[in-house]
C-alpha atoms as a PDB file:
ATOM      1  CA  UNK A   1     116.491 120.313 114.794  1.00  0.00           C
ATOM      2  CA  UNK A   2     115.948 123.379 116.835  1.00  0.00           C
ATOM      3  CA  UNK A   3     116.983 122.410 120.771  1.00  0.00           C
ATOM      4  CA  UNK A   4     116.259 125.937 122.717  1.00  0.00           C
ATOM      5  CA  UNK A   5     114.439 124.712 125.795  1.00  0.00           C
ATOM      6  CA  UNK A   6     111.462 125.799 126.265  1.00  0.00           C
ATOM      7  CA  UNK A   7     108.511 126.922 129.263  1.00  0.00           C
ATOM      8  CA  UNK A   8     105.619 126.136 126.778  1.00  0.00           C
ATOM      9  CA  UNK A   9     105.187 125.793 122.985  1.00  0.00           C
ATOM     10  CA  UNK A  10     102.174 126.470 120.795  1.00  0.00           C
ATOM     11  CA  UNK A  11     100.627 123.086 119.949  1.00  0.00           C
ATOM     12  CA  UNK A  12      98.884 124.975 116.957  1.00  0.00           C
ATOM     13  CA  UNK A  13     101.125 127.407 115.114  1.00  0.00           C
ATOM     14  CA  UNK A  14     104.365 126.935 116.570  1.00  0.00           C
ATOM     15  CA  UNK A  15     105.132 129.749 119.151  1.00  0.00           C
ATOM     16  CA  UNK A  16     108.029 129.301 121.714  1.00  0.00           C
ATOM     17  CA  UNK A  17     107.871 131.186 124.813  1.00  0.00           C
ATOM     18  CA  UNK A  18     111.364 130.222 125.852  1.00  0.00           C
ATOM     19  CA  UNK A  19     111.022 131.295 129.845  1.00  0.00           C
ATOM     20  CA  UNK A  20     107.557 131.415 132.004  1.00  0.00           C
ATOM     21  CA  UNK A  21     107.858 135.109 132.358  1.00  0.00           C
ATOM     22  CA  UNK A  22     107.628 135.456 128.570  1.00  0.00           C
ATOM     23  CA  UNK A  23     104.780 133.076 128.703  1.00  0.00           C
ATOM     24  CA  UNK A  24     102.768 135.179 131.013  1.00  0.00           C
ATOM     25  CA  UNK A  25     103.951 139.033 129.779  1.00  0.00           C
ATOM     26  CA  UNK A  26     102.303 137.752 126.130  1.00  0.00           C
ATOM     27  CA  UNK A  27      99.317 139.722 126.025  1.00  0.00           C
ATOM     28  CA  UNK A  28      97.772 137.165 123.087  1.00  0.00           C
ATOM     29  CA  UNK A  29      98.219 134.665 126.444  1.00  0.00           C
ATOM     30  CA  UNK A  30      94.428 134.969 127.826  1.00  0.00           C
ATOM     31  CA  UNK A  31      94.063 132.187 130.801  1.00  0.00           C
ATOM     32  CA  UNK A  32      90.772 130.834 130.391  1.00  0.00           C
ATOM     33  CA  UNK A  33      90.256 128.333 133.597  1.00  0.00           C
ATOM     34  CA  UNK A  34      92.090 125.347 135.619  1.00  0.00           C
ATOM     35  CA  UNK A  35      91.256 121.885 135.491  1.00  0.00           C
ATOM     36  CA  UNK A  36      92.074 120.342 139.104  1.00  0.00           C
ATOM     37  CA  UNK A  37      93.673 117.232 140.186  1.00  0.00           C
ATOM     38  CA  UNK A  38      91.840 117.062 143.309  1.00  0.00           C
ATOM     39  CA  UNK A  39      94.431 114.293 144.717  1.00  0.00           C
ATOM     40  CA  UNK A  40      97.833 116.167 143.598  1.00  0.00           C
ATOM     41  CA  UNK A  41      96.542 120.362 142.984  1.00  0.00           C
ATOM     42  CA  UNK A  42      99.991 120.747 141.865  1.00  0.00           C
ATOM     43  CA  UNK A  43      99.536 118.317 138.850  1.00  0.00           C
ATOM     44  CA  UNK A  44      96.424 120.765 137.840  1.00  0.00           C
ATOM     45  CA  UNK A  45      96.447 122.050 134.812  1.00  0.00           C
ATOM     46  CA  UNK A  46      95.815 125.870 134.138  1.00  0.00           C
ATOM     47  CA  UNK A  47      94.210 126.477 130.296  1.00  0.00           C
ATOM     48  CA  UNK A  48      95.300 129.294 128.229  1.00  0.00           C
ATOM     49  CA  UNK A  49      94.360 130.429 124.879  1.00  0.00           C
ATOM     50  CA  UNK A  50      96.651 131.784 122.435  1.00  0.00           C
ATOM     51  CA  UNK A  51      94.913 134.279 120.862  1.00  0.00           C
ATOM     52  CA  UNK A  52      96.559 135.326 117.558  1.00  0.00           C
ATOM     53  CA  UNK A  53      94.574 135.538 114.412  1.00  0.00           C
ATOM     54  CA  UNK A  54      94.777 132.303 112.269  1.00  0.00           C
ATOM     55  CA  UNK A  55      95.725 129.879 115.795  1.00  0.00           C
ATOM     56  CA  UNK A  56      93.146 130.363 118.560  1.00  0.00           C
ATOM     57  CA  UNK A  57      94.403 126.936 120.312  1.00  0.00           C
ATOM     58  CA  UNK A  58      94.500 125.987 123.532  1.00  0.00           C
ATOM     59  CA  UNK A  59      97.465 125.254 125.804  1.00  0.00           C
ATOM     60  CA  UNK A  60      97.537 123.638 129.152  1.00  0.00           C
ATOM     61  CA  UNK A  61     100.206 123.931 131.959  1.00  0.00           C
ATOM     62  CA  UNK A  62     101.113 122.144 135.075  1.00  0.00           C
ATOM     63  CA  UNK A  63     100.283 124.663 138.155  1.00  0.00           C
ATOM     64  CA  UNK A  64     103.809 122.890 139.220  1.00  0.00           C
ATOM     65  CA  UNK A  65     105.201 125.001 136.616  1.00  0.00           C
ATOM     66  CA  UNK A  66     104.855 128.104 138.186  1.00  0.00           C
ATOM     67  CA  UNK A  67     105.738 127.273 141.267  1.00  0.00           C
ATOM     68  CA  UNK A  68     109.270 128.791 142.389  1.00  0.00           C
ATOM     69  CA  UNK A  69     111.776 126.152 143.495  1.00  0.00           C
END
């Protein structure tokens, strides 16, 4: 069993982008829109595709996950 933490994984094919700023350098990374939590904006979700030939899935993120501590 593989334990590297993680930022985000791949729900499709399998890709680990270990820290956020790999997440967001990816150029097959293409944001595509934010669903809101109008109560909590924090617990939005921001939708990316990962767009690599034979996965085309999308991911979603907590905004709260790019937020700097």
């Amino acid at each position: 069993m593989d334990t590297m933490e993680s930022f985000n994984i791949c729900p499709k094919c399998l890709t680990r982008w270990r820290t956020k700023g790999d997440f967001l350098s990816d150029s097959a990374v293409v944001f595509i829109g934010y669903q809101a939590d109008l109560g909590n904006p924090e617990l939005g979700l921001l939708l990316f595709t990962h767009s690599v030939p034979g996965c085309l899935t999308t991911t979603a993120v907590f905004v709260h996950q790019f937020l700097d501590p």
